[in-house]
N, C-alpha and C. Protein backbone atom coordinates (compact mmCIF):
# COMPACT_ATOMS: atom_id res chain seq x y z
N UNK A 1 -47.86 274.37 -14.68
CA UNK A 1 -47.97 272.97 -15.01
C UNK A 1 -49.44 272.62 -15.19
N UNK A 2 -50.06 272.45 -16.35
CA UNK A 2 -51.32 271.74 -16.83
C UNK A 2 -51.62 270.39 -15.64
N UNK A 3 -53.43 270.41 -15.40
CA UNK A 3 -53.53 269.15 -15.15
C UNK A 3 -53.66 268.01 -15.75
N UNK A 4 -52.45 267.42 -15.70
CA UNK A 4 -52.53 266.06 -16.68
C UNK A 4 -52.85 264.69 -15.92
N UNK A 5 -53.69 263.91 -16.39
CA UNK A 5 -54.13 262.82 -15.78
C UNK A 5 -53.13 261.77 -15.77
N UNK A 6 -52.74 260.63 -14.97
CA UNK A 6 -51.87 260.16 -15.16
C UNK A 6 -52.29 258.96 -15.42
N UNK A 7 -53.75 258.69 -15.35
CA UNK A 7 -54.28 257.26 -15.74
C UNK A 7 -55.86 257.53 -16.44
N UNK A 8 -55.45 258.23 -17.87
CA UNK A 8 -56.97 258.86 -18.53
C UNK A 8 -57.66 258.01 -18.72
N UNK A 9 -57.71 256.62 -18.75
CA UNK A 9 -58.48 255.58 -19.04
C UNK A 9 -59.49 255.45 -17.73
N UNK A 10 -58.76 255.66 -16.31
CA UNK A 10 -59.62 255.22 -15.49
C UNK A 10 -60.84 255.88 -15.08
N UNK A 11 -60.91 257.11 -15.44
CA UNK A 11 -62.15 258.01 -15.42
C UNK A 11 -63.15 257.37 -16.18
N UNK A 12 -62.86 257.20 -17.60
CA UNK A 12 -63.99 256.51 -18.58
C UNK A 12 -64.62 255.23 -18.25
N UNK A 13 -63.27 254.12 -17.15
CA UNK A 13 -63.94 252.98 -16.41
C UNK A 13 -64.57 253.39 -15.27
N UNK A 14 -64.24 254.06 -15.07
CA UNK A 14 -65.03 254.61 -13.46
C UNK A 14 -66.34 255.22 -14.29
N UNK A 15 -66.61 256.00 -15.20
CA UNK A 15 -67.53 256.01 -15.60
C UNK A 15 -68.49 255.16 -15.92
N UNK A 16 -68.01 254.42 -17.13
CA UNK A 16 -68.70 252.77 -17.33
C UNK A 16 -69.30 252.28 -16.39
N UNK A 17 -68.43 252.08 -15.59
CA UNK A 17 -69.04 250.92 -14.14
C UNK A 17 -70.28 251.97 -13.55
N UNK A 18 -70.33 253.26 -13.62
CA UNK A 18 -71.37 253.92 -12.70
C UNK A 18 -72.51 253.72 -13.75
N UNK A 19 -72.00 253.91 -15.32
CA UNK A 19 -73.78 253.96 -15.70
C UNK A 19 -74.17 252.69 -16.25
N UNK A 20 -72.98 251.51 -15.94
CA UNK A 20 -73.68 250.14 -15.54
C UNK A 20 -74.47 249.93 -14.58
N UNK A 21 -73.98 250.11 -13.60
CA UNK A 21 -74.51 250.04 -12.29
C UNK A 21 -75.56 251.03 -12.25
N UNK A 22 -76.11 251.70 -13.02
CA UNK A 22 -77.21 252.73 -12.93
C UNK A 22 -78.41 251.82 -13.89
N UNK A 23 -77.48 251.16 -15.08
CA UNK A 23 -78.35 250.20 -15.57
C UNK A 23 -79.11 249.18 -15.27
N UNK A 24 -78.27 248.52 -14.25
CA UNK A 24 -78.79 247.12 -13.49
C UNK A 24 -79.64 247.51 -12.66
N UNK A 25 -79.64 248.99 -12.24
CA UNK A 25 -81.05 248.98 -11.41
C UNK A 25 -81.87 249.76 -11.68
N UNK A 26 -81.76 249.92 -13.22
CA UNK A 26 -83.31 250.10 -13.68
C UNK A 26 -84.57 249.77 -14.17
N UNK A 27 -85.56 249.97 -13.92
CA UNK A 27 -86.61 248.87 -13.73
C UNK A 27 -87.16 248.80 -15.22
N UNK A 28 -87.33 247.54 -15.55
CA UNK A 28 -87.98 247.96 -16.93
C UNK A 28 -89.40 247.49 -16.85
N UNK A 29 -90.16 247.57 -15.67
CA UNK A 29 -91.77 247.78 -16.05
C UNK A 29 -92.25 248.77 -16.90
N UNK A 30 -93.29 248.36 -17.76
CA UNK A 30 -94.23 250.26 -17.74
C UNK A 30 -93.27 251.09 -19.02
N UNK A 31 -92.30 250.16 -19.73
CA UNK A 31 -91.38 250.93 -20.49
C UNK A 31 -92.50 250.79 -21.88
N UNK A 32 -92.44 251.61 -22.82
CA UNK A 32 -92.59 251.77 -24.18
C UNK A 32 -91.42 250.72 -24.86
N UNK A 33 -92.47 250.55 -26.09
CA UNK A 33 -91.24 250.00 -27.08
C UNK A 33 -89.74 250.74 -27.42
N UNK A 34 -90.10 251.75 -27.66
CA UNK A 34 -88.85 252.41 -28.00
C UNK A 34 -87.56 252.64 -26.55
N UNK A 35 -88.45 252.85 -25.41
CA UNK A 35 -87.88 252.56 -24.00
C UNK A 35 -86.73 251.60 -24.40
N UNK A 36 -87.64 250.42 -24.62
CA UNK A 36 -87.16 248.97 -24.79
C UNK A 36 -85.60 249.13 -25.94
N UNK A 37 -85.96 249.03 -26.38
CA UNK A 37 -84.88 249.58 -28.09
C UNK A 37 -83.78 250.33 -27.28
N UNK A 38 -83.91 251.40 -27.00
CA UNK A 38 -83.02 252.45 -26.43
C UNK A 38 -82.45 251.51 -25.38
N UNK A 39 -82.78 250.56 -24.23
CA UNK A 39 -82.43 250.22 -23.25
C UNK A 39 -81.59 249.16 -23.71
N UNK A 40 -81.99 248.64 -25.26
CA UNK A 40 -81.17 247.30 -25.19
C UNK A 40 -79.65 247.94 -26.28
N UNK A 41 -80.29 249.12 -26.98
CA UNK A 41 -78.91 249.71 -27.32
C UNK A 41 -77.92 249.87 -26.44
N UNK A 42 -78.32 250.39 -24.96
CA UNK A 42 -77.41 251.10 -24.19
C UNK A 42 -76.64 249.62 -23.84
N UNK A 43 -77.79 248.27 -23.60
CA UNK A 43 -76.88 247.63 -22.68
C UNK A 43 -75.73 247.24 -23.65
N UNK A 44 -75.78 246.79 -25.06
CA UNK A 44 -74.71 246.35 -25.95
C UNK A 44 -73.92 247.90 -25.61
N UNK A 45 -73.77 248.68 -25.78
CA UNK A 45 -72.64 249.82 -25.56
C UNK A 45 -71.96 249.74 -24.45
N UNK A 46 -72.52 249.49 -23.26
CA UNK A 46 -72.02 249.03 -22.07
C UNK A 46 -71.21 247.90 -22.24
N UNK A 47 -71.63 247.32 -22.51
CA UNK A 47 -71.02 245.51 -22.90
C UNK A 47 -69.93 245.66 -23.57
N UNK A 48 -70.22 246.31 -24.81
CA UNK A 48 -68.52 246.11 -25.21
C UNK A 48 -67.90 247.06 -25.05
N UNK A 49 -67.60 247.94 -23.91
CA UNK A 49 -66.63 249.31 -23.56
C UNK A 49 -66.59 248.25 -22.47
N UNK A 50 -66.77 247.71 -21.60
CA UNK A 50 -66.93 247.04 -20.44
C UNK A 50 -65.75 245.32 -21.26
N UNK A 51 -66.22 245.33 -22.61
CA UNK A 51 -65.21 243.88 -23.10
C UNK A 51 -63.77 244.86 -23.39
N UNK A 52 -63.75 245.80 -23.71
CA UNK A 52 -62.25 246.59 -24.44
C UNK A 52 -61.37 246.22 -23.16
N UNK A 53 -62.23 246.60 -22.07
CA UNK A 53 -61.58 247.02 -20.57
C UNK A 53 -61.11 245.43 -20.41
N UNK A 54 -62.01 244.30 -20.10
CA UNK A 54 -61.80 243.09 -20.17
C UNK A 54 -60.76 242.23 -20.49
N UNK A 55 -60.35 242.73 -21.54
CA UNK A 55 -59.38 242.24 -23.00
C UNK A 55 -58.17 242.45 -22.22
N UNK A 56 -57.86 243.87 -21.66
CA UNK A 56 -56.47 244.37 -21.08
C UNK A 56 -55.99 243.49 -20.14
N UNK A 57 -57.43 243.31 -18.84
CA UNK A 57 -56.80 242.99 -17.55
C UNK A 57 -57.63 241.68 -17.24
N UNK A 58 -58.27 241.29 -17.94
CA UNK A 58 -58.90 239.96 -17.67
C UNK A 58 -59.51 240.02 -16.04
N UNK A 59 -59.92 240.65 -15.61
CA UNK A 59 -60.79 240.95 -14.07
C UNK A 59 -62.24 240.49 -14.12
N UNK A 60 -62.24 238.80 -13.10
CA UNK A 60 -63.48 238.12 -13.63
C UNK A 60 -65.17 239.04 -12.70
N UNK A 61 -63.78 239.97 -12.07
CA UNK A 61 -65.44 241.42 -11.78
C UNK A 61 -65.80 241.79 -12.98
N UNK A 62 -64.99 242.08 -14.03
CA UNK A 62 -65.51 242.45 -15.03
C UNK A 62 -66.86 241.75 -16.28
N UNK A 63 -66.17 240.21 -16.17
CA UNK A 63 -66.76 239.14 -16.83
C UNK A 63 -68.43 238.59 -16.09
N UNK A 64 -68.40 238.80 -14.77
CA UNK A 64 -69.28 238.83 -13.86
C UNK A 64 -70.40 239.89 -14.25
N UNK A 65 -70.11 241.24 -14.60
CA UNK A 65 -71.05 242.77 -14.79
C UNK A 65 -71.26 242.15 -15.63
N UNK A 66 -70.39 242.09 -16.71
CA UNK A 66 -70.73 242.07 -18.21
C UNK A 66 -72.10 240.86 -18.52
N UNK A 67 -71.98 239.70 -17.94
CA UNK A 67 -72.79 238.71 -17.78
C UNK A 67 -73.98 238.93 -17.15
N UNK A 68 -74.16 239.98 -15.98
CA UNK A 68 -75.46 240.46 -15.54
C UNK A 68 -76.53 241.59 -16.81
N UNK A 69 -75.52 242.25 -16.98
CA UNK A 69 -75.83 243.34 -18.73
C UNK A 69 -76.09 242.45 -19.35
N UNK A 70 -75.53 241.40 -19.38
CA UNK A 70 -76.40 240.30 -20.94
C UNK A 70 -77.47 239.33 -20.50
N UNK A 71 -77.80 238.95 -19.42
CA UNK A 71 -79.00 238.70 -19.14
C UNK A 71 -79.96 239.55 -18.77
N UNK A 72 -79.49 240.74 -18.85
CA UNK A 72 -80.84 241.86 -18.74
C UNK A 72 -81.36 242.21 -20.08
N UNK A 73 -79.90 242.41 -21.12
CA UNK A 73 -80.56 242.76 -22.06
C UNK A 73 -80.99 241.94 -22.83
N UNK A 74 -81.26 240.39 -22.94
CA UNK A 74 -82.37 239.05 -23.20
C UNK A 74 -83.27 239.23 -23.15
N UNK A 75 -83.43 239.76 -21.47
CA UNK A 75 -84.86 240.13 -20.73
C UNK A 75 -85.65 240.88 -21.81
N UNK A 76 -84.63 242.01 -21.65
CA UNK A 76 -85.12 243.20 -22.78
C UNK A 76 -85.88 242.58 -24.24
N UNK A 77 -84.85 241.52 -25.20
CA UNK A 77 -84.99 241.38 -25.98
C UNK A 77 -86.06 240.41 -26.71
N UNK A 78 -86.60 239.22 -25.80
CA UNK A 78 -87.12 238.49 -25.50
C UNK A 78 -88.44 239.69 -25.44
N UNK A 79 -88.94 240.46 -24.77
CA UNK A 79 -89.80 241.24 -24.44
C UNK A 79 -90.69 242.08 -25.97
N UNK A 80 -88.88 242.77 -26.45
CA UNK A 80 -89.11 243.14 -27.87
C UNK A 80 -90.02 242.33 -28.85
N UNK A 81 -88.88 241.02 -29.08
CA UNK A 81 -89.76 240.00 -29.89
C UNK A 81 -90.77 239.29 -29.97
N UNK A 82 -91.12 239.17 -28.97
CA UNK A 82 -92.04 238.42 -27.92
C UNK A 82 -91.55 236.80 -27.87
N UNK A 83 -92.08 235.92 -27.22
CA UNK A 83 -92.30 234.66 -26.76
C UNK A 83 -92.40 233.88 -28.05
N UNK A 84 -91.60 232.80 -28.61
CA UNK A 84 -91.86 231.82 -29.71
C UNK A 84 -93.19 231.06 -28.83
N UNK A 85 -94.20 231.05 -30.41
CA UNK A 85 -95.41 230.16 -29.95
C UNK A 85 -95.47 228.87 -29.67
N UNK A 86 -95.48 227.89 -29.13
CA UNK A 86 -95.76 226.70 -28.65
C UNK A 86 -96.79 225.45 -29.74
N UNK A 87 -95.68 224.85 -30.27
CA UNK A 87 -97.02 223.97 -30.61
C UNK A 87 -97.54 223.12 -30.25
């Protein structure tokens, strides 16, 4: 008898959530531009494998992560573009 998973989805969320959670605590001092770029790619990839999951079971843990990933990656993006000038 093969090992067959009986819930193959939950590995890939159990995944997700770890290299979210690996995301939220990484520091983005001291990063390069391209750092930056790469970091704000990852967080949109996170974000919406993290919305697919969302969609199914509506779990406001989920809506909660997802909302911490999108104010980081602002942080991020905001950083990219820089600051609108002031007149």
């Amino acid at each position: 008898m093969g090992n067959t998973n009986v819930f193959p989805n939950l590995n890939i969320t159990m995944d997700i959530f770890k290299e979210a959670n690996q995301f939220e605590k990484l520091k983005m001092s001291h990063m390069s531009t391209s750092d930056r770029v790469e970091a704000s790619r990852e967080a949109k990839r996170l974000i919406l494998c993290i919305n697919e999951f969302y969609k199914e079971n509506k779990d406001p843990n989920l809506m909660n992560l997802m909302k911490r990933l999108t104010a980081k990656k602002k942080k991020i993006e905001i950083r990219l573009k820089g600051r609108p000038a002031t007149i």
